[in-house]
PDB file of N, CA and C in Angstrom:
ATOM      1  N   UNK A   1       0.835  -1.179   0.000  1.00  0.00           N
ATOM      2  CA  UNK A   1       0.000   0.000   0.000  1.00  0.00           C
ATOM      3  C   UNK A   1       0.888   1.253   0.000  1.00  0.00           C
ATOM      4  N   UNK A   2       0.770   2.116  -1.189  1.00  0.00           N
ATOM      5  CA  UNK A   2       0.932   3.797  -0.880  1.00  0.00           C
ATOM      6  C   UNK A   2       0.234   4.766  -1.005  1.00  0.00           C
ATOM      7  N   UNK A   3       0.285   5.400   0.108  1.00  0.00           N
ATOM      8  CA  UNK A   3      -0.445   6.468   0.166  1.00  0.00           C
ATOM      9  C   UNK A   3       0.353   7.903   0.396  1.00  0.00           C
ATOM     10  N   UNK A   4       0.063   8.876  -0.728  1.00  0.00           N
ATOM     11  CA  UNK A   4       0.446  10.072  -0.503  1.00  0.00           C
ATOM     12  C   UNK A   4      -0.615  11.352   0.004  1.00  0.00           C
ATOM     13  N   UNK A   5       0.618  12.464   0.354  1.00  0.00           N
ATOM     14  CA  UNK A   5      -0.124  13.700   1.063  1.00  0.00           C
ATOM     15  C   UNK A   5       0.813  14.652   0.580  1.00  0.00           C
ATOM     16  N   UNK A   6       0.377  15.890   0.357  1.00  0.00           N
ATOM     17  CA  UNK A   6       1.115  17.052   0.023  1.00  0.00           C
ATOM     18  C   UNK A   6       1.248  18.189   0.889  1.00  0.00           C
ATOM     19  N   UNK A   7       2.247  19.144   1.129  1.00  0.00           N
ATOM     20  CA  UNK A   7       1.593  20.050   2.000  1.00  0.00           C
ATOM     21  C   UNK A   7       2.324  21.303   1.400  1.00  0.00           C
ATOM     22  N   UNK A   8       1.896  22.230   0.153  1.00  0.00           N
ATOM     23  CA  UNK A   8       2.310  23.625   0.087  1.00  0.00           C
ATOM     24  C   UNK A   8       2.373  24.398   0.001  1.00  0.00           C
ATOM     25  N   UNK A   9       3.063  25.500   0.131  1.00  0.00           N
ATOM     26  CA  UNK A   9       2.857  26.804   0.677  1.00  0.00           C
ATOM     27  C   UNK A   9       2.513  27.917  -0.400  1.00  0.00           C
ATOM     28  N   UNK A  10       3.197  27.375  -1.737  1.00  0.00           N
ATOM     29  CA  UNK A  10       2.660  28.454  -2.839  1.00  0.00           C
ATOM     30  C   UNK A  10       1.978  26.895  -3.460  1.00  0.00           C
ATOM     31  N   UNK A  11       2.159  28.313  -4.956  1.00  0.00           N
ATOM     32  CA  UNK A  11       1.706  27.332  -6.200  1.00  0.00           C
ATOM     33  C   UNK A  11       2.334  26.701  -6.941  1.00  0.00           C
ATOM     34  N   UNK A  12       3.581  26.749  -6.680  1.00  0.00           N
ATOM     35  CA  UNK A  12       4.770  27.048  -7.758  1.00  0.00           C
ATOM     36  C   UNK A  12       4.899  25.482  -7.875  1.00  0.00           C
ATOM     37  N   UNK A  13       4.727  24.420  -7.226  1.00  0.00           N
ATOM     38  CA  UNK A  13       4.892  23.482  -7.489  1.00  0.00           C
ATOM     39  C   UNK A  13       3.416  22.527  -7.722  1.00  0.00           C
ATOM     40  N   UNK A  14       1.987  23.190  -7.545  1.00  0.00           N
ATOM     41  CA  UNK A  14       0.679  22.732  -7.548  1.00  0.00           C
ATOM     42  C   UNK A  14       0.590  21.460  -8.535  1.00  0.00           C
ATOM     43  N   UNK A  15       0.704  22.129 -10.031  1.00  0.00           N
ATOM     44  CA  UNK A  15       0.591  20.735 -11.084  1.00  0.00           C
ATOM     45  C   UNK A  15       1.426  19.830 -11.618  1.00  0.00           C
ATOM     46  N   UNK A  16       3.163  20.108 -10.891  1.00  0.00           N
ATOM     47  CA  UNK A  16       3.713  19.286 -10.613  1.00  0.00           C
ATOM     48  C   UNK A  16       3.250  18.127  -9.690  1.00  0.00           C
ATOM     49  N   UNK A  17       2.789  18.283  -8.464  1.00  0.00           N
ATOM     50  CA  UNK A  17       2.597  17.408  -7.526  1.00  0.00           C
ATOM     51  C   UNK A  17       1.422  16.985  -8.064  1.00  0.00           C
ATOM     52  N   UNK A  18       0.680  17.164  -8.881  1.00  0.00           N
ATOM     53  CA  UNK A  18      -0.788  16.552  -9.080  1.00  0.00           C
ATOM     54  C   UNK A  18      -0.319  15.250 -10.441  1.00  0.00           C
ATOM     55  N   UNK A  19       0.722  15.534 -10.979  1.00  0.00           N
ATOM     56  CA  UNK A  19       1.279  14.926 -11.892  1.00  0.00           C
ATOM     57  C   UNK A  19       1.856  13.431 -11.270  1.00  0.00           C
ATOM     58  N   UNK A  20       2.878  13.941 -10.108  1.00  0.00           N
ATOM     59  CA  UNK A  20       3.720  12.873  -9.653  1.00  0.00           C
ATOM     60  C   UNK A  20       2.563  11.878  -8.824  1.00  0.00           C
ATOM     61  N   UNK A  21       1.918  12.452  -8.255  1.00  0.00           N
ATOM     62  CA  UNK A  21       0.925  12.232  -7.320  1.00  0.00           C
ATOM     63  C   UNK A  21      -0.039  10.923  -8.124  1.00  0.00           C
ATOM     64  N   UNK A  22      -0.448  11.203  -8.902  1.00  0.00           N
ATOM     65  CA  UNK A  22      -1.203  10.314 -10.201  1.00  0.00           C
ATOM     66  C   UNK A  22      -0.184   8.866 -10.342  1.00  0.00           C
ATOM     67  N   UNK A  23       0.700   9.462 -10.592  1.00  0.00           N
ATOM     68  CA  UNK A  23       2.156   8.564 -10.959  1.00  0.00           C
ATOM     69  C   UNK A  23       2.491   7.525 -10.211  1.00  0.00           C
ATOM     70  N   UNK A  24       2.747   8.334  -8.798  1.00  0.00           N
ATOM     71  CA  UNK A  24       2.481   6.996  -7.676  1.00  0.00           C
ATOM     72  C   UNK A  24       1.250   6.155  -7.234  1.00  0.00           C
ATOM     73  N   UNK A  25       0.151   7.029  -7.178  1.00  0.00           N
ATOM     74  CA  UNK A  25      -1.245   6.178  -7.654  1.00  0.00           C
ATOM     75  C   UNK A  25      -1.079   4.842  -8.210  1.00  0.00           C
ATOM     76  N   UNK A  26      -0.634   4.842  -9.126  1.00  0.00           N
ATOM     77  CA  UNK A  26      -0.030   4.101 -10.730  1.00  0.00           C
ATOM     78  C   UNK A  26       1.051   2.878 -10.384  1.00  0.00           C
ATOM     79  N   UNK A  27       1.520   2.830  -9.426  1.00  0.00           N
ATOM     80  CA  UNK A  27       2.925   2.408  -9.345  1.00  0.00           C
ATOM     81  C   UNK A  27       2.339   0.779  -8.705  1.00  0.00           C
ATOM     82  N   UNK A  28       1.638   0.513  -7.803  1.00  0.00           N
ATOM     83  CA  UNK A  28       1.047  -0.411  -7.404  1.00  0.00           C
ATOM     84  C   UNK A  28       0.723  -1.328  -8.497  1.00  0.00           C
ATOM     85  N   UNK A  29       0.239  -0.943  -9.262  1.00  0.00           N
ATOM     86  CA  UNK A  29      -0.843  -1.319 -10.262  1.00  0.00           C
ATOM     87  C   UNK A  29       0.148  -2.698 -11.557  1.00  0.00           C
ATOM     88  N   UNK A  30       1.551  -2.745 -11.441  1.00  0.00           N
ATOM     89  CA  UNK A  30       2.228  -3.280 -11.972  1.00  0.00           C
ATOM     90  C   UNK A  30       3.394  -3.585 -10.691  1.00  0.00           C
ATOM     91  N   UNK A  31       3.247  -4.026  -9.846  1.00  0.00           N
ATOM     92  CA  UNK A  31       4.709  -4.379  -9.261  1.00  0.00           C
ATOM     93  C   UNK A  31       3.831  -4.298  -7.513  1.00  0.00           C
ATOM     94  N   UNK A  32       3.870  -5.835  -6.818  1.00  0.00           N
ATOM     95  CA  UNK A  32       3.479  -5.645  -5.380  1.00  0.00           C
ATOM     96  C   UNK A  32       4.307  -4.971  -4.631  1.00  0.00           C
ATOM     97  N   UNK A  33       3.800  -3.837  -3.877  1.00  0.00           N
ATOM     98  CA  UNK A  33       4.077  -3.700  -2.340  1.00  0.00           C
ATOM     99  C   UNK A  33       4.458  -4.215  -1.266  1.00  0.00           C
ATOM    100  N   UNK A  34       5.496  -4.681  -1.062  1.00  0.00           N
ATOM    101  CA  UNK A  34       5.910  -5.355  -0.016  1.00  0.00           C
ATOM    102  C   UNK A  34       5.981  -4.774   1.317  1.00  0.00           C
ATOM    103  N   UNK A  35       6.391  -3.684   1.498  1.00  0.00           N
ATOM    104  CA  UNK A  35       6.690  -2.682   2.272  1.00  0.00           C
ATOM    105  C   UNK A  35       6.005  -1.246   2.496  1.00  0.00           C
ATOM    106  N   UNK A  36       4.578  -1.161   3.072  1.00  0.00           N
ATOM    107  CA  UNK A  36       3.571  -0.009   2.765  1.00  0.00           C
ATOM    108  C   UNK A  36       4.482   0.955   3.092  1.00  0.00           C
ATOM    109  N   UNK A  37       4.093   1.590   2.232  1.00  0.00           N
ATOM    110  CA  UNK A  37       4.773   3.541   3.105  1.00  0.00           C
ATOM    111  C   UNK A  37       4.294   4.513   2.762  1.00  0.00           C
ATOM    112  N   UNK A  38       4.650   5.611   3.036  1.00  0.00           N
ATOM    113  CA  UNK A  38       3.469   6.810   2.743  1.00  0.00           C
ATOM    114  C   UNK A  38       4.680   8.347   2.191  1.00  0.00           C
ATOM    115  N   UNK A  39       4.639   8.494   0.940  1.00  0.00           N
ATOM    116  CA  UNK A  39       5.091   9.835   0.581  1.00  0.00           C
ATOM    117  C   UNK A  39       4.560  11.074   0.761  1.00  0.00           C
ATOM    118  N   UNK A  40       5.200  11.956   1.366  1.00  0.00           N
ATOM    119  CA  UNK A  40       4.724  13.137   1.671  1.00  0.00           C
ATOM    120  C   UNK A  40       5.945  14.225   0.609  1.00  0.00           C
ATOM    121  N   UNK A  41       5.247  14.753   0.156  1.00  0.00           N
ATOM    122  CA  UNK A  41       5.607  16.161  -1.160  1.00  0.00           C
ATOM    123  C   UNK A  41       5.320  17.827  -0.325  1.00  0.00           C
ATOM    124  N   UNK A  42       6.322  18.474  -0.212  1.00  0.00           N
ATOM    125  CA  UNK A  42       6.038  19.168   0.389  1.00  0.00           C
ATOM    126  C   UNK A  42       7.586  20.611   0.250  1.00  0.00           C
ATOM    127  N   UNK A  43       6.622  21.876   0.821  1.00  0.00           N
ATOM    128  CA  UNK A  43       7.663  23.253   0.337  1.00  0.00           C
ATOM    129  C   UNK A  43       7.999  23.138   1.918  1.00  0.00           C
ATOM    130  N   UNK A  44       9.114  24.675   2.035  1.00  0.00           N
ATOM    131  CA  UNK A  44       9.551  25.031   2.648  1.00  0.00           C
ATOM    132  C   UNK A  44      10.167  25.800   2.577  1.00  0.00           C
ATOM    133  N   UNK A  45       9.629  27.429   3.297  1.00  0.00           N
ATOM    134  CA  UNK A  45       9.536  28.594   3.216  1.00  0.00           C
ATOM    135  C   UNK A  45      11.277  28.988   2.786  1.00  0.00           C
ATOM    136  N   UNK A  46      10.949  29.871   1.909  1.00  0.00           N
ATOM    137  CA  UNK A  46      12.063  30.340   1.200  1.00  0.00           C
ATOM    138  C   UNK A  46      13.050  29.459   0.324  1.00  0.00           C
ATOM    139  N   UNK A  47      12.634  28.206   0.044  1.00  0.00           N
ATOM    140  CA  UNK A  47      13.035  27.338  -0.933  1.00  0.00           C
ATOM    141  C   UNK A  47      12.217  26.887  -2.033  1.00  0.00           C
ATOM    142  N   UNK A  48      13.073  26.846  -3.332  1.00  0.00           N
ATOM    143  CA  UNK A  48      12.138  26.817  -4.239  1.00  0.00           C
ATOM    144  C   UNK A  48      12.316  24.825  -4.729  1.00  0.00           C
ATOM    145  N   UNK A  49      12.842  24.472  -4.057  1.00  0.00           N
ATOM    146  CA  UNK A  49      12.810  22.955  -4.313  1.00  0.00           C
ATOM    147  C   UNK A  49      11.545  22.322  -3.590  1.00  0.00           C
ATOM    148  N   UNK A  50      11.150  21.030  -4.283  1.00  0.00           N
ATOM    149  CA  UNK A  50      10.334  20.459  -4.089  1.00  0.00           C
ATOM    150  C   UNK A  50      10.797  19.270  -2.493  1.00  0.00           C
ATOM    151  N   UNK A  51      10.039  19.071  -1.563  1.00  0.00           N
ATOM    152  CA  UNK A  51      10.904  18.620  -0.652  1.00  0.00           C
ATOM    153  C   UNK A  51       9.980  16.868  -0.587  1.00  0.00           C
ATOM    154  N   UNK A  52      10.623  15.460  -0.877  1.00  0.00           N
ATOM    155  CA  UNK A  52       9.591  14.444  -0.671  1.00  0.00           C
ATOM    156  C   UNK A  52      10.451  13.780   0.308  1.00  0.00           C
ATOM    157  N   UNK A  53       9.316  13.024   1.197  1.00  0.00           N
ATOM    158  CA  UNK A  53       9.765  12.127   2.497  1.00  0.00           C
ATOM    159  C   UNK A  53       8.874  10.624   2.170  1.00  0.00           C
ATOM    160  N   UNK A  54       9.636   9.781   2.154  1.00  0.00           N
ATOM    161  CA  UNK A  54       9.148   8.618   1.902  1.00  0.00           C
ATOM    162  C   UNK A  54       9.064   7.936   3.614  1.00  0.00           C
ATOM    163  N   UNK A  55       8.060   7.279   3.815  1.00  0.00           N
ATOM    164  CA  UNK A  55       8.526   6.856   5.504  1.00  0.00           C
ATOM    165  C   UNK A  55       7.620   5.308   4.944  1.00  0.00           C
ATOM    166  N   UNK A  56       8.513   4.320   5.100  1.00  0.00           N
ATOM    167  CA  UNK A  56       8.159   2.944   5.224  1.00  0.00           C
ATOM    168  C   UNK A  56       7.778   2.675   6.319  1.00  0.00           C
ATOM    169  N   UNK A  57       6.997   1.633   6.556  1.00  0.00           N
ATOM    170  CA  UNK A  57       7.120   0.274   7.875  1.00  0.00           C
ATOM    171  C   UNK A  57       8.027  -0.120   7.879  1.00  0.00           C
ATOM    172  N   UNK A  58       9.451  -0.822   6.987  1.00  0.00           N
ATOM    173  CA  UNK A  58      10.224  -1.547   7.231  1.00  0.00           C
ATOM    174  C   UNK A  58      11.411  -1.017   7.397  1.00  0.00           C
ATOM    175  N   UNK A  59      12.803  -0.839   7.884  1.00  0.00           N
ATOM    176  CA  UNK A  59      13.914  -0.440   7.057  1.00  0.00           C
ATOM    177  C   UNK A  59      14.432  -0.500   6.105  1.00  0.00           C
ATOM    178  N   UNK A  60      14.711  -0.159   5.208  1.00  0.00           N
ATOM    179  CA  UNK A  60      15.172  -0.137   3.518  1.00  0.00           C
ATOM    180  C   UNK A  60      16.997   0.066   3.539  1.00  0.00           C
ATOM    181  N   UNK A  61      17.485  -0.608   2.321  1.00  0.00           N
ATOM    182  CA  UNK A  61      18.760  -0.365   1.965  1.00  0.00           C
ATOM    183  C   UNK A  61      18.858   0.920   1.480  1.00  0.00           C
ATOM    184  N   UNK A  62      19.984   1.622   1.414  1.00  0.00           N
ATOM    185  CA  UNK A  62      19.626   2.916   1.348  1.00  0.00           C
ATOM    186  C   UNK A  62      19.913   3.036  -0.094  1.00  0.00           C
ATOM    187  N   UNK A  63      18.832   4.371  -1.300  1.00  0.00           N
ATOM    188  CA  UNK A  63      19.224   4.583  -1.875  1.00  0.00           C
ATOM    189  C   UNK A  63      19.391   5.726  -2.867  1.00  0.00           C
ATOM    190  N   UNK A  64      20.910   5.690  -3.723  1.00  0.00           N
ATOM    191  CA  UNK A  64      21.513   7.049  -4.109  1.00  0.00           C
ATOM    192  C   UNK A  64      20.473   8.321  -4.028  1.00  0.00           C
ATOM    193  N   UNK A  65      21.003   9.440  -3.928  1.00  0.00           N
ATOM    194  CA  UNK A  65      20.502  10.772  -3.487  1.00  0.00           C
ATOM    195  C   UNK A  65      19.586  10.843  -2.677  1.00  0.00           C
ATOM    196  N   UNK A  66      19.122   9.916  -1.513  1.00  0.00           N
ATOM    197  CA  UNK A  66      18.323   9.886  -0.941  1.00  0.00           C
ATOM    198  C   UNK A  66      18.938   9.957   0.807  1.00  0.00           C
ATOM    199  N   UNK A  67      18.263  11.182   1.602  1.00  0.00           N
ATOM    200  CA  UNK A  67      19.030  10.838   2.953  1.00  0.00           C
ATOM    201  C   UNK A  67      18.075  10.050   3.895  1.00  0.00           C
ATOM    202  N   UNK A  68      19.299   9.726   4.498  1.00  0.00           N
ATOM    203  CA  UNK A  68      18.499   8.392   5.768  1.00  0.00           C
ATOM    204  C   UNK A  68      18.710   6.674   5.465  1.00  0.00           C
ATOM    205  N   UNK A  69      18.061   6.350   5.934  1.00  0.00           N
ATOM    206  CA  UNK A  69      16.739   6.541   6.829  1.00  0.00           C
ATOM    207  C   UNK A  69      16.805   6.897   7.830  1.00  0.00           C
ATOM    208  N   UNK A  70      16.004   7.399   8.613  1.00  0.00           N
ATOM    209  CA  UNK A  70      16.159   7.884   9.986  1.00  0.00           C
ATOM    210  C   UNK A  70      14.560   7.312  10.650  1.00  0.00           C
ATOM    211  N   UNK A  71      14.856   6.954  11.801  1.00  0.00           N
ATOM    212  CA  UNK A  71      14.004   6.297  12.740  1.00  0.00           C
ATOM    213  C   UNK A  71      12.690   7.087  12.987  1.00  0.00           C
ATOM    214  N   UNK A  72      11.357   6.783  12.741  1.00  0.00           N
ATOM    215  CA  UNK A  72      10.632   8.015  13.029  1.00  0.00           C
ATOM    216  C   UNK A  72       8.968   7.504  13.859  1.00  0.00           C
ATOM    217  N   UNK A  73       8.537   7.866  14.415  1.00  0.00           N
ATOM    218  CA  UNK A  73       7.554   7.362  14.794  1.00  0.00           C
ATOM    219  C   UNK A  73       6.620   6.069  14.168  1.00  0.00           C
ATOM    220  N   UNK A  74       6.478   6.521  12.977  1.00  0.00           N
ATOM    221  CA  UNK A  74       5.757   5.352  11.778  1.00  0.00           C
ATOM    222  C   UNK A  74       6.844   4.422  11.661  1.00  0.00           C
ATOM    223  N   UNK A  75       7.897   4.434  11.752  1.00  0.00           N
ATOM    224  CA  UNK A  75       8.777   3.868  10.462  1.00  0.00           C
ATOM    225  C   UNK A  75       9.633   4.413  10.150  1.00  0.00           C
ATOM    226  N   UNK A  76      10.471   4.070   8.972  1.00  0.00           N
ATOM    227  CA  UNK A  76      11.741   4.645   8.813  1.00  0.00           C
ATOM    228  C   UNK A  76      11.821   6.184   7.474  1.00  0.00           C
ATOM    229  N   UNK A  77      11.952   6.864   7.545  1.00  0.00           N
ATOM    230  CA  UNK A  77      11.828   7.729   6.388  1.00  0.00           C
ATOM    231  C   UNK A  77      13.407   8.128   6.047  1.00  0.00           C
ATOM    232  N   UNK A  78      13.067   8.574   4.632  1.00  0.00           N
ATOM    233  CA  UNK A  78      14.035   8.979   3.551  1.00  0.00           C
ATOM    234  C   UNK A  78      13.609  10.156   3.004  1.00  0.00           C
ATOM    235  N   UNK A  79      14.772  10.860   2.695  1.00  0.00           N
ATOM    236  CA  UNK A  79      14.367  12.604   2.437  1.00  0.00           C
ATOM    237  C   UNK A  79      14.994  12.865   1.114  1.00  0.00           C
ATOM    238  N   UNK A  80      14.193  13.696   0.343  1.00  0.00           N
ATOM    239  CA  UNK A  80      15.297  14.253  -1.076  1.00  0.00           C
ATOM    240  C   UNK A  80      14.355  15.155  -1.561  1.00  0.00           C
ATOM    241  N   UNK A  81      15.550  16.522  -1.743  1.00  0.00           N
ATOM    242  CA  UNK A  81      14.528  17.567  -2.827  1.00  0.00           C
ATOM    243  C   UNK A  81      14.732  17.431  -4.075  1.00  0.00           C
ATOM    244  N   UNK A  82      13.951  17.898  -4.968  1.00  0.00           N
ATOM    245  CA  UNK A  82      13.766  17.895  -6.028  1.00  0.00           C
ATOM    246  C   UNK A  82      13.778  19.505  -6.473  1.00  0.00           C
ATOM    247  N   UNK A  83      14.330  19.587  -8.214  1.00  0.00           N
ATOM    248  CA  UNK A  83      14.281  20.723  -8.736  1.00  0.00           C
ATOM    249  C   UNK A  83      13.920  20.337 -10.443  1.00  0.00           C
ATOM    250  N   UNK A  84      13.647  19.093 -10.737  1.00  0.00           N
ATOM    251  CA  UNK A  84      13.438  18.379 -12.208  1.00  0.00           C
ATOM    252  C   UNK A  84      11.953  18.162 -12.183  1.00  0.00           C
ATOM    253  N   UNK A  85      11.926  17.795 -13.668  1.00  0.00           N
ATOM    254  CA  UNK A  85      10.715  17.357 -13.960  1.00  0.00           C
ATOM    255  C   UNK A  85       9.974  16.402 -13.455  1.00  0.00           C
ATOM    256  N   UNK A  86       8.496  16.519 -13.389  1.00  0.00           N
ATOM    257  CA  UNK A  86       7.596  15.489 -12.739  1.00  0.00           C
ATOM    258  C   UNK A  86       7.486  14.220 -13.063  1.00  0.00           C
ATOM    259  N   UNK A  87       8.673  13.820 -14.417  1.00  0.00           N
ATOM    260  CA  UNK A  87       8.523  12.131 -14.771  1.00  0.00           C
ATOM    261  C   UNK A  87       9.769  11.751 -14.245  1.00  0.00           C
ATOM    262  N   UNK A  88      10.550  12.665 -13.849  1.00  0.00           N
ATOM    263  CA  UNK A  88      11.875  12.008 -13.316  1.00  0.00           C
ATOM    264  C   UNK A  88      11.599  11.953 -11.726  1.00  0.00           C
ATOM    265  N   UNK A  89      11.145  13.182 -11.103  1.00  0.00           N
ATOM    266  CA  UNK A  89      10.584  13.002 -10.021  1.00  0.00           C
ATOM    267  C   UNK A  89      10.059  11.650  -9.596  1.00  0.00           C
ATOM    268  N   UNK A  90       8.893  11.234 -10.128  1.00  0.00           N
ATOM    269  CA  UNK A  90       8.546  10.217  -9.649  1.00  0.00           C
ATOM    270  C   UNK A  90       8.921   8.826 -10.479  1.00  0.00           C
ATOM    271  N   UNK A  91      10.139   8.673 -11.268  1.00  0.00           N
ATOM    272  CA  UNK A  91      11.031   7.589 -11.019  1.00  0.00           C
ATOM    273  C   UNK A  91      12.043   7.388 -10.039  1.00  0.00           C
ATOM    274  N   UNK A  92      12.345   8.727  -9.673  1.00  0.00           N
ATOM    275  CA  UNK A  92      13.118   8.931  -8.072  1.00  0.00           C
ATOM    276  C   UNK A  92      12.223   8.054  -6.642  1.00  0.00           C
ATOM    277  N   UNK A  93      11.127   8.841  -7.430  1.00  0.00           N
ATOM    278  CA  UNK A  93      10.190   7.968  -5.814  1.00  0.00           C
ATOM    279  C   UNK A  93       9.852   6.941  -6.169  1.00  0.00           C
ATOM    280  N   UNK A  94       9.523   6.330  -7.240  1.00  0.00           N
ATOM    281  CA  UNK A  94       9.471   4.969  -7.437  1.00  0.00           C
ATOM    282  C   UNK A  94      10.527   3.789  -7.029  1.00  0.00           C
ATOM    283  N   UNK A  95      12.106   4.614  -7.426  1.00  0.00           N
ATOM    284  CA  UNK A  95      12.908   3.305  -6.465  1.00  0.00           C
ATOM    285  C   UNK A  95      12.795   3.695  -5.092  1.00  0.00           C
ATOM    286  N   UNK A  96      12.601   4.495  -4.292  1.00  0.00           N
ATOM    287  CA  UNK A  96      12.860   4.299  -3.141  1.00  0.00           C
ATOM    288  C   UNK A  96      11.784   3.904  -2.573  1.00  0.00           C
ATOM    289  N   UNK A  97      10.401   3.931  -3.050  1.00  0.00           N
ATOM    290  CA  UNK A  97       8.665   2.954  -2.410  1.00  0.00           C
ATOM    291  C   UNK A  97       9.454   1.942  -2.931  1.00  0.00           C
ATOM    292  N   UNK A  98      10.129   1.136  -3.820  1.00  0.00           N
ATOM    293  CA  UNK A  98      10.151  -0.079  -3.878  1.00  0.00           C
ATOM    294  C   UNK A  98      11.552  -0.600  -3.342  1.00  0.00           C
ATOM    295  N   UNK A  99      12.069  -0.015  -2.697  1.00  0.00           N
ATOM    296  CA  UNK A  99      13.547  -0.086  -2.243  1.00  0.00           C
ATOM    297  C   UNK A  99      13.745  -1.356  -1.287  1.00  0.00           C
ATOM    298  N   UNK A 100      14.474  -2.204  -1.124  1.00  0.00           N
ATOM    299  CA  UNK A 100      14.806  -3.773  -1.063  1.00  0.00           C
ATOM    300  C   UNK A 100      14.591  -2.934   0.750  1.00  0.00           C
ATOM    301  N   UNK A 101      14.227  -4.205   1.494  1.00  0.00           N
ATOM    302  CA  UNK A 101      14.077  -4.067   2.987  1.00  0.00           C
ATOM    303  C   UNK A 101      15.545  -4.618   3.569  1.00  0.00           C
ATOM    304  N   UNK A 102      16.369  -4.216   4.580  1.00  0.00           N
ATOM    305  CA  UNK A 102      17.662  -4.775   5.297  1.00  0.00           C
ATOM    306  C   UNK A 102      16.713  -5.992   6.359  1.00  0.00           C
TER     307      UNK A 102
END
């Protein structure tokens, strides 16, 4: 299972995230879930990068440009901004929702 949430402050990134957002929708639909987790897409004041947090149930191997994992209430999350397009974007988040468990 994934489930995403967005949280931002302008617009500047609105139909980007409605794009990627669809995308991960999508991602289930060809390849099981082993490991539910939940992406969160999100700004932060005075940055113009896109900011996503992936937080699994399981621990994950870690991977490239991605920081963490770090221990978090849910589960383990992984952090990375973004400044590219919305199909590369969410091949970024696609390996790390499907990222091998340690």
């Amino acid at each position: 299972m994934i489930t995403t949430d967005h949280k931002l402050l302008t617009n500047q990134w609105t139909c980007d995230v409605e794009t990627v957002e669809r995308a991960i929708g999508r991602m289930s639909e060809h390849r099981a879930v082993t490991n539910p987790c939940r992406v969160v897409l999100f700004e932060v004041a005075r940055d113009r990068q896109l900011h996503v947090n992936v937080t699994h149930t399981r621990k994950t191997k870690a991977i490239r440009g991605w920081a963490g994992p770090a221990r978090v209430a849910d589960g383990f999350v992984n952090n990375r901004t973004f400044g590219d397009k919305p199909e590369r974007i969410a091949g970024h988040i696609r390996e790390m929702v499907f990222a091998a468990t340690v």
